[in-house]
PDB file of N, CA and C in Angstrom:
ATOM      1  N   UNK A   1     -53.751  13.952 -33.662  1.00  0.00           N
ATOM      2  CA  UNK A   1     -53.467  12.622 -34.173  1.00  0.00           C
ATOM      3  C   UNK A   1     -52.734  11.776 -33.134  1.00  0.00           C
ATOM      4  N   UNK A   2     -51.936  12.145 -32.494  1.00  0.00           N
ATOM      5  CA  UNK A   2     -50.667  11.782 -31.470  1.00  0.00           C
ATOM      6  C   UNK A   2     -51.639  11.293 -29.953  1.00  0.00           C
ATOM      7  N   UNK A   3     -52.552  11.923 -29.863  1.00  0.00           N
ATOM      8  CA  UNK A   3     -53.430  11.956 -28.762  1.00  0.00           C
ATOM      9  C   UNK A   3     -54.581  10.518 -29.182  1.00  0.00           C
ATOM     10  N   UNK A   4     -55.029  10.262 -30.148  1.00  0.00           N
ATOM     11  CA  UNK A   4     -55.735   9.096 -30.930  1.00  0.00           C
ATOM     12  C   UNK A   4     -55.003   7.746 -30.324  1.00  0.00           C
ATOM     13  N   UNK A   5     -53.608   7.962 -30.886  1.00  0.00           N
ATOM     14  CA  UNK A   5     -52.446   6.778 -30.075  1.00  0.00           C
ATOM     15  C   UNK A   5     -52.890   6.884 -28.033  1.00  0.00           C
ATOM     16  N   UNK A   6     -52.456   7.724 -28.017  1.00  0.00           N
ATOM     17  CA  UNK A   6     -52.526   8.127 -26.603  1.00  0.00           C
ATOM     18  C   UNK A   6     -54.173   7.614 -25.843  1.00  0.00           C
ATOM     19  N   UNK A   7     -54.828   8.036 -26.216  1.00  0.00           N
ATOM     20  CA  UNK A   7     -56.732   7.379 -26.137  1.00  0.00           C
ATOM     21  C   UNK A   7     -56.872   6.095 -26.115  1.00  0.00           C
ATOM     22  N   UNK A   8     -55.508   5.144 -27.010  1.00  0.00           N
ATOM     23  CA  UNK A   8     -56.179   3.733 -27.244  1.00  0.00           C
ATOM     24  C   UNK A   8     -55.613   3.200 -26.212  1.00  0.00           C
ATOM     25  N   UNK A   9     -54.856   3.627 -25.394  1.00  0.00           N
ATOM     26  CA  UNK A   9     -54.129   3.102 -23.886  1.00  0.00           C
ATOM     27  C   UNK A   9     -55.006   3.127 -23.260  1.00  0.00           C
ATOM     28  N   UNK A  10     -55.319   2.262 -22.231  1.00  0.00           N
ATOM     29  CA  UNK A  10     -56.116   1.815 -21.205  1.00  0.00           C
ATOM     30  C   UNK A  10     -55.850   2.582 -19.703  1.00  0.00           C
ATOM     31  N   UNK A  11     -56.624   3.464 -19.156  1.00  0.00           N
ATOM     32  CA  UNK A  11     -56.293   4.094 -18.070  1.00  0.00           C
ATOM     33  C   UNK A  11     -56.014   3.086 -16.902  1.00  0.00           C
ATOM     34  N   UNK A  12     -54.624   3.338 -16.397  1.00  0.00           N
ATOM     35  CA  UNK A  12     -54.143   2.458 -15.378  1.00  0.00           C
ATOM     36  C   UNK A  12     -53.171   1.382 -15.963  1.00  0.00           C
ATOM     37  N   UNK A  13     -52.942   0.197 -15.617  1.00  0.00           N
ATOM     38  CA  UNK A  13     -52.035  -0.620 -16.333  1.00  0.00           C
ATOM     39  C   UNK A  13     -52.438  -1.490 -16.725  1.00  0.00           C
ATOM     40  N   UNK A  14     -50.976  -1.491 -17.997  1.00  0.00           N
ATOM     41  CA  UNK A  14     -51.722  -2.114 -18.641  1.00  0.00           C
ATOM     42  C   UNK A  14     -49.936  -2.477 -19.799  1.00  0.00           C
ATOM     43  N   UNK A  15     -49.878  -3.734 -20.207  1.00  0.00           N
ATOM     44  CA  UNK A  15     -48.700  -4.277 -20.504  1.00  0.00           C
ATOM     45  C   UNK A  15     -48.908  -4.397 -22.880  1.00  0.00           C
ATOM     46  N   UNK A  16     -47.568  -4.453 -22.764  1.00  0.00           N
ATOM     47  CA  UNK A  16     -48.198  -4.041 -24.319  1.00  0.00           C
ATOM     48  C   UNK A  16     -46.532  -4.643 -25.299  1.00  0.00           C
ATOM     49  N   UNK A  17     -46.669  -4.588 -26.366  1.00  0.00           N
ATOM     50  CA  UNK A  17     -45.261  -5.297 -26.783  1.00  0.00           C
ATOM     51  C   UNK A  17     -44.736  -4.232 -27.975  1.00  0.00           C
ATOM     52  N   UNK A  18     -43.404  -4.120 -27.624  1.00  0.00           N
ATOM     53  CA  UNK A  18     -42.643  -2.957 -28.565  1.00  0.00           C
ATOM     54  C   UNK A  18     -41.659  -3.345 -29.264  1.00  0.00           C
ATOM     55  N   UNK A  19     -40.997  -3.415 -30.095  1.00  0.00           N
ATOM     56  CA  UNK A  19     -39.912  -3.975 -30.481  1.00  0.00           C
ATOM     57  C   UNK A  19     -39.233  -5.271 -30.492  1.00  0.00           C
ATOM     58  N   UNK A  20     -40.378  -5.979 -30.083  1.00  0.00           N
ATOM     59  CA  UNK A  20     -39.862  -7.580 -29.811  1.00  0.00           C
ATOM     60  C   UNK A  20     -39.769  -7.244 -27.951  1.00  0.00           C
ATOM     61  N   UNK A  21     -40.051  -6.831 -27.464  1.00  0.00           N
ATOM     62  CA  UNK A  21     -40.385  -6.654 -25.692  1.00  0.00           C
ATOM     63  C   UNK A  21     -41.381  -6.083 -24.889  1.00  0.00           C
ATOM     64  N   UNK A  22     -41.483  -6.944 -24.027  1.00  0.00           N
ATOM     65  CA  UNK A  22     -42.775  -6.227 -23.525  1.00  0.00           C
ATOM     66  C   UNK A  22     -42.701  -5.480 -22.380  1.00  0.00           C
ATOM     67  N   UNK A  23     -43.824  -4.342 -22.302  1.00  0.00           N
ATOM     68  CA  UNK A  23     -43.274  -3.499 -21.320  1.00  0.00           C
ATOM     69  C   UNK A  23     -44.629  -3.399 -20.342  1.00  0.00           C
ATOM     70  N   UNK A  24     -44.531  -2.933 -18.981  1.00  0.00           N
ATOM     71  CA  UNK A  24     -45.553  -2.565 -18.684  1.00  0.00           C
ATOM     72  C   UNK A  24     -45.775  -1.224 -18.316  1.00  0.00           C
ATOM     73  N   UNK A  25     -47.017  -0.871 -18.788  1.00  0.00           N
ATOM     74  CA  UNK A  25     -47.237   0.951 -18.949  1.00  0.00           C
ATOM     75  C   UNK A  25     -48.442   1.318 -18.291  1.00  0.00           C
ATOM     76  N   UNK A  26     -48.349   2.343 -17.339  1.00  0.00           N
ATOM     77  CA  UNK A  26     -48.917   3.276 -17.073  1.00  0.00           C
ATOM     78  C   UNK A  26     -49.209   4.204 -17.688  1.00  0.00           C
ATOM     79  N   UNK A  27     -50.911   4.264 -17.441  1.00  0.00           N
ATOM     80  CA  UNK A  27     -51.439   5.821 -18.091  1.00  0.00           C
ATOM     81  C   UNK A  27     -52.161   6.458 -17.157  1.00  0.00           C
ATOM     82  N   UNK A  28     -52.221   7.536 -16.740  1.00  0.00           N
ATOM     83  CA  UNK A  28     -52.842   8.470 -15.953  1.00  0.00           C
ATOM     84  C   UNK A  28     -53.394   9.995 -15.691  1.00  0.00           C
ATOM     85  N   UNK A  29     -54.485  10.422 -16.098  1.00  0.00           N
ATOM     86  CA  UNK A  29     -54.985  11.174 -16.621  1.00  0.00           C
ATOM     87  C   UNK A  29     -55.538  12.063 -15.462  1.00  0.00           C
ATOM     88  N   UNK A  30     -54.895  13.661 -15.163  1.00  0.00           N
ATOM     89  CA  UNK A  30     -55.018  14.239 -14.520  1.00  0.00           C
ATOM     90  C   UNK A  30     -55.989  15.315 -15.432  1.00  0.00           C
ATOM     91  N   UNK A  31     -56.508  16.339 -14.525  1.00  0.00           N
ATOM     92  CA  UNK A  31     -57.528  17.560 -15.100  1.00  0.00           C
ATOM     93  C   UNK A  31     -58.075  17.401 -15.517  1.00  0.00           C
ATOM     94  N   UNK A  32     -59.610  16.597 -15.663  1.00  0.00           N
ATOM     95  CA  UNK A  32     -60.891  15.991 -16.533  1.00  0.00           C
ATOM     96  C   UNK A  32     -59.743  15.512 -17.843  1.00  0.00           C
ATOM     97  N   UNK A  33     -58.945  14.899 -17.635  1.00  0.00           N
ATOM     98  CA  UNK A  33     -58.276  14.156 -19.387  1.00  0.00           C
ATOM     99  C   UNK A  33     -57.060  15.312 -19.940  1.00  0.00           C
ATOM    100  N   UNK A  34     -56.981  16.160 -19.449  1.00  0.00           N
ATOM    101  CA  UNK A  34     -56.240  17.616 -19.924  1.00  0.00           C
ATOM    102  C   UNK A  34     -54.624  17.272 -19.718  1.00  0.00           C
ATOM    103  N   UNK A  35     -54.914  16.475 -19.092  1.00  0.00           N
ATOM    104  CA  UNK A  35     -53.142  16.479 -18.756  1.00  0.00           C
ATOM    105  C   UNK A  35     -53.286  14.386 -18.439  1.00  0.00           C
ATOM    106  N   UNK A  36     -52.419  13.980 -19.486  1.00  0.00           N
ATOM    107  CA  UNK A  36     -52.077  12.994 -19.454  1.00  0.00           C
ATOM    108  C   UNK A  36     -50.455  12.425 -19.426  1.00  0.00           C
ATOM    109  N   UNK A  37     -50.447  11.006 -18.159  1.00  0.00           N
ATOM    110  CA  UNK A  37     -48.657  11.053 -17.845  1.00  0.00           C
ATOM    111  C   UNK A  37     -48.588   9.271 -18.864  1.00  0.00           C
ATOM    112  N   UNK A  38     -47.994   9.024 -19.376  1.00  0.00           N
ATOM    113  CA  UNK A  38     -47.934   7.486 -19.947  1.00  0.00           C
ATOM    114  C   UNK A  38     -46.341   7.188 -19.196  1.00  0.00           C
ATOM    115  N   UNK A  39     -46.216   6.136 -18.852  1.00  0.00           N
ATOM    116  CA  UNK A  39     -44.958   5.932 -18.452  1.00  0.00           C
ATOM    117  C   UNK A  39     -44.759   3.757 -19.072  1.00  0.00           C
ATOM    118  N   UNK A  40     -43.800   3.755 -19.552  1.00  0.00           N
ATOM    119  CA  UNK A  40     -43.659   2.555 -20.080  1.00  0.00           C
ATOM    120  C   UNK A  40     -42.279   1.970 -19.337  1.00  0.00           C
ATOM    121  N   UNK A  41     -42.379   0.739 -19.065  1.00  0.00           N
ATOM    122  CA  UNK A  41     -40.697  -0.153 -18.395  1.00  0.00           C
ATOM    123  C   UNK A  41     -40.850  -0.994 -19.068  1.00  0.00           C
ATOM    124  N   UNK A  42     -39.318  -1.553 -20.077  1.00  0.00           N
ATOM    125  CA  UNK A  42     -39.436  -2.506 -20.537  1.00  0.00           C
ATOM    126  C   UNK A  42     -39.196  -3.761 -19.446  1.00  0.00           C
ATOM    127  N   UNK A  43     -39.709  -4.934 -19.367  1.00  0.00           N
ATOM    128  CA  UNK A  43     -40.272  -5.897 -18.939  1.00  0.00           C
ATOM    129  C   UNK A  43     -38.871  -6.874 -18.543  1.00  0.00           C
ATOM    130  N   UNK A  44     -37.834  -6.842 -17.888  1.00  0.00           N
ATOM    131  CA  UNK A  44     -36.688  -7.657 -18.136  1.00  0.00           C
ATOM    132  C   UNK A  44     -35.459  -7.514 -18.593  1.00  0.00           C
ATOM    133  N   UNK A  45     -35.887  -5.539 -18.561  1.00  0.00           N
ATOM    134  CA  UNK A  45     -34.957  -5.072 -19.331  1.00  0.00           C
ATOM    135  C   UNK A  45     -34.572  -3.527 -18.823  1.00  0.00           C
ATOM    136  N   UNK A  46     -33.629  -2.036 -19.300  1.00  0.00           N
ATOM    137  CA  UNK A  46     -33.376  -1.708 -19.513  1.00  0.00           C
ATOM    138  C   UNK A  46     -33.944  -0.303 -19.876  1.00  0.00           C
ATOM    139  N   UNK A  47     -34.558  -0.630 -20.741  1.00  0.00           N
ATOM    140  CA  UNK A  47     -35.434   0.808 -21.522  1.00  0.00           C
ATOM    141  C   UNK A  47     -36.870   1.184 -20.953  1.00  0.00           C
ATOM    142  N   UNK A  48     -37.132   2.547 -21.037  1.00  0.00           N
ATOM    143  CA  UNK A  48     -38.297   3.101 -20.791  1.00  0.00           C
ATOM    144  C   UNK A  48     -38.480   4.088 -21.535  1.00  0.00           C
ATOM    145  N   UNK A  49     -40.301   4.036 -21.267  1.00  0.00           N
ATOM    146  CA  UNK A  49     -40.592   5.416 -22.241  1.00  0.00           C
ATOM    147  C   UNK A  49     -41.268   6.395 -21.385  1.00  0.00           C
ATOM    148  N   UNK A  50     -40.988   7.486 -21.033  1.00  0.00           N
ATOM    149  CA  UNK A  50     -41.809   8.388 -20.221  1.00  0.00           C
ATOM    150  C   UNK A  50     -42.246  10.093 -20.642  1.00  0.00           C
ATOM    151  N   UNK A  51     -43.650  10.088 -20.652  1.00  0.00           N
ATOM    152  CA  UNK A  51     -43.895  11.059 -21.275  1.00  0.00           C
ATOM    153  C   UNK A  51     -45.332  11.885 -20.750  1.00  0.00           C
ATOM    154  N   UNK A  52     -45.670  13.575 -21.185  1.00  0.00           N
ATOM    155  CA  UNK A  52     -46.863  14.035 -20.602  1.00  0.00           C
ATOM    156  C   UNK A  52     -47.365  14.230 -21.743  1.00  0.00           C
ATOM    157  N   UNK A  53     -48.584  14.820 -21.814  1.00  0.00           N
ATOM    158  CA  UNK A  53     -49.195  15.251 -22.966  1.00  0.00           C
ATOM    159  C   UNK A  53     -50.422  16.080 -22.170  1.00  0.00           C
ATOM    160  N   UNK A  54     -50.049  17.608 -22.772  1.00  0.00           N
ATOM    161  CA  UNK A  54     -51.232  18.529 -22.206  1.00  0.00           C
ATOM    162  C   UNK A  54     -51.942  18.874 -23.448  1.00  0.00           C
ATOM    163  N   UNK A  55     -53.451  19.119 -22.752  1.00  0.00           N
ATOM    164  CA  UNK A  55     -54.394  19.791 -24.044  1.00  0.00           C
ATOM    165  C   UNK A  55     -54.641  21.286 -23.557  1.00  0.00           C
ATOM    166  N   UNK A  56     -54.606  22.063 -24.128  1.00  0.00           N
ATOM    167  CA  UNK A  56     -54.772  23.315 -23.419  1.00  0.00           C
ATOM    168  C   UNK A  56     -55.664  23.757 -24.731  1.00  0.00           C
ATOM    169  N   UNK A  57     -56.255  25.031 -24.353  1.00  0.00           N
ATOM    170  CA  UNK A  57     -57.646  25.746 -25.235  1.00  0.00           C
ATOM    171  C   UNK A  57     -56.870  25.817 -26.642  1.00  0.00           C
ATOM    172  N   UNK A  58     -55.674  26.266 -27.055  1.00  0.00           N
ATOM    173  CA  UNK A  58     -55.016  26.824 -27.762  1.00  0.00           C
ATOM    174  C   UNK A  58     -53.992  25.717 -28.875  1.00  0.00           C
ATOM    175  N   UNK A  59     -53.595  24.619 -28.007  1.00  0.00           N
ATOM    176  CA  UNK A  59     -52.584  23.739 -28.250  1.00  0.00           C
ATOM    177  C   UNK A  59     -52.724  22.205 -27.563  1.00  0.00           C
ATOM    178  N   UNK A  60     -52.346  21.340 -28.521  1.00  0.00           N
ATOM    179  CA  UNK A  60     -51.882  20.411 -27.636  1.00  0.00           C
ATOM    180  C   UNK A  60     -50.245  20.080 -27.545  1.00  0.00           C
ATOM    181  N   UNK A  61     -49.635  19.646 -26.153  1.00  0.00           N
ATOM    182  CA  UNK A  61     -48.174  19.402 -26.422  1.00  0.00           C
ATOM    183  C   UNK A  61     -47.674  18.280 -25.423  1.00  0.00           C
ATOM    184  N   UNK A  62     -46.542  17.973 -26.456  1.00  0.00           N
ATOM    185  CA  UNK A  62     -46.128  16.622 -26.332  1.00  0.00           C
ATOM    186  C   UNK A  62     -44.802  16.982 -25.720  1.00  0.00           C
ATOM    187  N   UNK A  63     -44.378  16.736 -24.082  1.00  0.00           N
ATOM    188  CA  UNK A  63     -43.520  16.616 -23.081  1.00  0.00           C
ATOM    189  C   UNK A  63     -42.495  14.987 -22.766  1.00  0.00           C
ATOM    190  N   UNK A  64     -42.023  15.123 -24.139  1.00  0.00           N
ATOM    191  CA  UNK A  64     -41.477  13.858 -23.336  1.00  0.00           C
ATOM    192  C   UNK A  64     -40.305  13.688 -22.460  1.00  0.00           C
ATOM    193  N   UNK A  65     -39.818  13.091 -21.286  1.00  0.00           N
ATOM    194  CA  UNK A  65     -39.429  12.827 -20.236  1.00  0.00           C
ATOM    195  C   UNK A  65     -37.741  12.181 -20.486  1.00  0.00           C
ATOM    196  N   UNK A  66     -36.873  13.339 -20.694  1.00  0.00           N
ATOM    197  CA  UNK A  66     -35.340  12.833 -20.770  1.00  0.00           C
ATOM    198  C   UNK A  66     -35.066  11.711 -21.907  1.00  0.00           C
ATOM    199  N   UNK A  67     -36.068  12.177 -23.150  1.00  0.00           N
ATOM    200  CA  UNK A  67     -35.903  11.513 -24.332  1.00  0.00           C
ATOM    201  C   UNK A  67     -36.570  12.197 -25.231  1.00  0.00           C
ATOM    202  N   UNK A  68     -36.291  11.922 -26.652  1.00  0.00           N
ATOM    203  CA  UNK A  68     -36.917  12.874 -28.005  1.00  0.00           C
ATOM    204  C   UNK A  68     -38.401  12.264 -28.094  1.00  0.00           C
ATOM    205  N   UNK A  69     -38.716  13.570 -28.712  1.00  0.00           N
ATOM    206  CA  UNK A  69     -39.839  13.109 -29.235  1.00  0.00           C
ATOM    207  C   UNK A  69     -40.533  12.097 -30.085  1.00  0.00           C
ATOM    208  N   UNK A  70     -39.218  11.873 -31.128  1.00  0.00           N
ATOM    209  CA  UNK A  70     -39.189  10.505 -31.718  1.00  0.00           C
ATOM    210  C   UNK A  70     -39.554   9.433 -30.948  1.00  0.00           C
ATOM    211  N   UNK A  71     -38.495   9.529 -30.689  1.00  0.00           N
ATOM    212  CA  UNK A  71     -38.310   7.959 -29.821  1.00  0.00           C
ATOM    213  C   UNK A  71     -39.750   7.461 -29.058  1.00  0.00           C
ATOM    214  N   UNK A  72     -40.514   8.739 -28.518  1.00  0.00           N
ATOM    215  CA  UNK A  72     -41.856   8.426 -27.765  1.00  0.00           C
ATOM    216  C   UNK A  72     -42.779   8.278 -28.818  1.00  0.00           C
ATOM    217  N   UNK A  73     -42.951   8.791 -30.227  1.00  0.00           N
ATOM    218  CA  UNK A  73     -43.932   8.819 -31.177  1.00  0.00           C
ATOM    219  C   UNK A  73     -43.811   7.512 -31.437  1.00  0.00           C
ATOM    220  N   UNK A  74     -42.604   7.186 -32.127  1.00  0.00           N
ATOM    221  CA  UNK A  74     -42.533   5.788 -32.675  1.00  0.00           C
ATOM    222  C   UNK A  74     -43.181   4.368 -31.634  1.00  0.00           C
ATOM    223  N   UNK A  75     -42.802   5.141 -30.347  1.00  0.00           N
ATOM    224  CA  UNK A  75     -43.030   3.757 -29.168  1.00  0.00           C
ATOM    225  C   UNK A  75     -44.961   4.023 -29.516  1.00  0.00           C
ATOM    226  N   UNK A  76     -45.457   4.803 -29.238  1.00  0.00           N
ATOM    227  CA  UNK A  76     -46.995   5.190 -29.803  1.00  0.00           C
ATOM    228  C   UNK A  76     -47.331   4.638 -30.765  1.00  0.00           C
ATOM    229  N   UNK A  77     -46.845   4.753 -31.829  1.00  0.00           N
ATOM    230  CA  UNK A  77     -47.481   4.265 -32.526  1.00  0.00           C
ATOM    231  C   UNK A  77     -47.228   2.591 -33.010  1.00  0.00           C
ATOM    232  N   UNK A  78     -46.349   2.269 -32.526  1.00  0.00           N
ATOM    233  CA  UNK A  78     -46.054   0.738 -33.054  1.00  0.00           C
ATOM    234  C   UNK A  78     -45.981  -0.535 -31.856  1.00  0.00           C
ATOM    235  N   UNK A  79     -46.420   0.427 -30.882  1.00  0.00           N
ATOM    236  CA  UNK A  79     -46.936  -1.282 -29.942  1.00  0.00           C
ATOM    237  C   UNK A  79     -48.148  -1.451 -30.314  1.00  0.00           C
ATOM    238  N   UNK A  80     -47.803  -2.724 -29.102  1.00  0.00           N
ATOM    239  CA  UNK A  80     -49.223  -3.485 -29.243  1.00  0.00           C
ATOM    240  C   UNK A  80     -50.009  -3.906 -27.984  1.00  0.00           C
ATOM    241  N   UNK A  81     -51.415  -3.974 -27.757  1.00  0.00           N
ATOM    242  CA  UNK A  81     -51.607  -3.877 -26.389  1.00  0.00           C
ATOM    243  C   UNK A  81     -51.278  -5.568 -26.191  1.00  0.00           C
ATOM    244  N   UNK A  82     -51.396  -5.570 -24.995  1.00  0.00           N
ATOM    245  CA  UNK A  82     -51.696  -7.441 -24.743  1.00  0.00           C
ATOM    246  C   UNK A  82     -52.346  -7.552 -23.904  1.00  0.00           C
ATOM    247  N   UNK A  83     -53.860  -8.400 -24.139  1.00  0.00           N
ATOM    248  CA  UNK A  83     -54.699  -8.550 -23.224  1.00  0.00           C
ATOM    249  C   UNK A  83     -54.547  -8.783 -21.429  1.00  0.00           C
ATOM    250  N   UNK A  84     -55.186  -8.672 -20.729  1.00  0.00           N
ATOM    251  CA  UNK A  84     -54.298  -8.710 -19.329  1.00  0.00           C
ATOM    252  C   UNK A  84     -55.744 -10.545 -18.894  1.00  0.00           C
ATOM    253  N   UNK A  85     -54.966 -11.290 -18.455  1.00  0.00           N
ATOM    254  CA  UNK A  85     -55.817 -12.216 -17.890  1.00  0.00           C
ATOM    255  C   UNK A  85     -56.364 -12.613 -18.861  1.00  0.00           C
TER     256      UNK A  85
END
């Protein structure tokens, strides 16, 4: 389900709005798609979101980067993209 969020990101950059701010985020997809890095900066600000996500035969798992897992689910699921150009 977590990976669905993760899919609707645009490989490469790509800017998107969270909480009333916008951030710009990187997505980058290593091992045919198996290993994905998302990295988010808020825009003017302060906060980031940084996180991996591996698929392996067995599992998928969610690595997030000197923050909870929360905090990265919620950023997933409640932005918004913003068209670029």
């Amino acid at each position: 389900m977590l990976l669905d969020f993760i899919h609707k990101l645009p490989i490469g950059y790509s800017e998107v709005l969270y909480a009333g701010s916008k951030y710009g985020l990187t997505r980058t997809d290593f091992n045919s798609g198996n290993s994905i890095k998302v990295y988010a900066k808020e825009l003017g600000g302060t906060n980031f979101i940084s996180l991996n996500y591996y698929i392996t035969s067995s599992k998928e798992l969610l690595k997030p980067c000197e923050m909870s897992e929360q905090k990265v689910i919620h950023f997933l699921k409640n932005l918004s993209l913003i068209p670029l150009g």
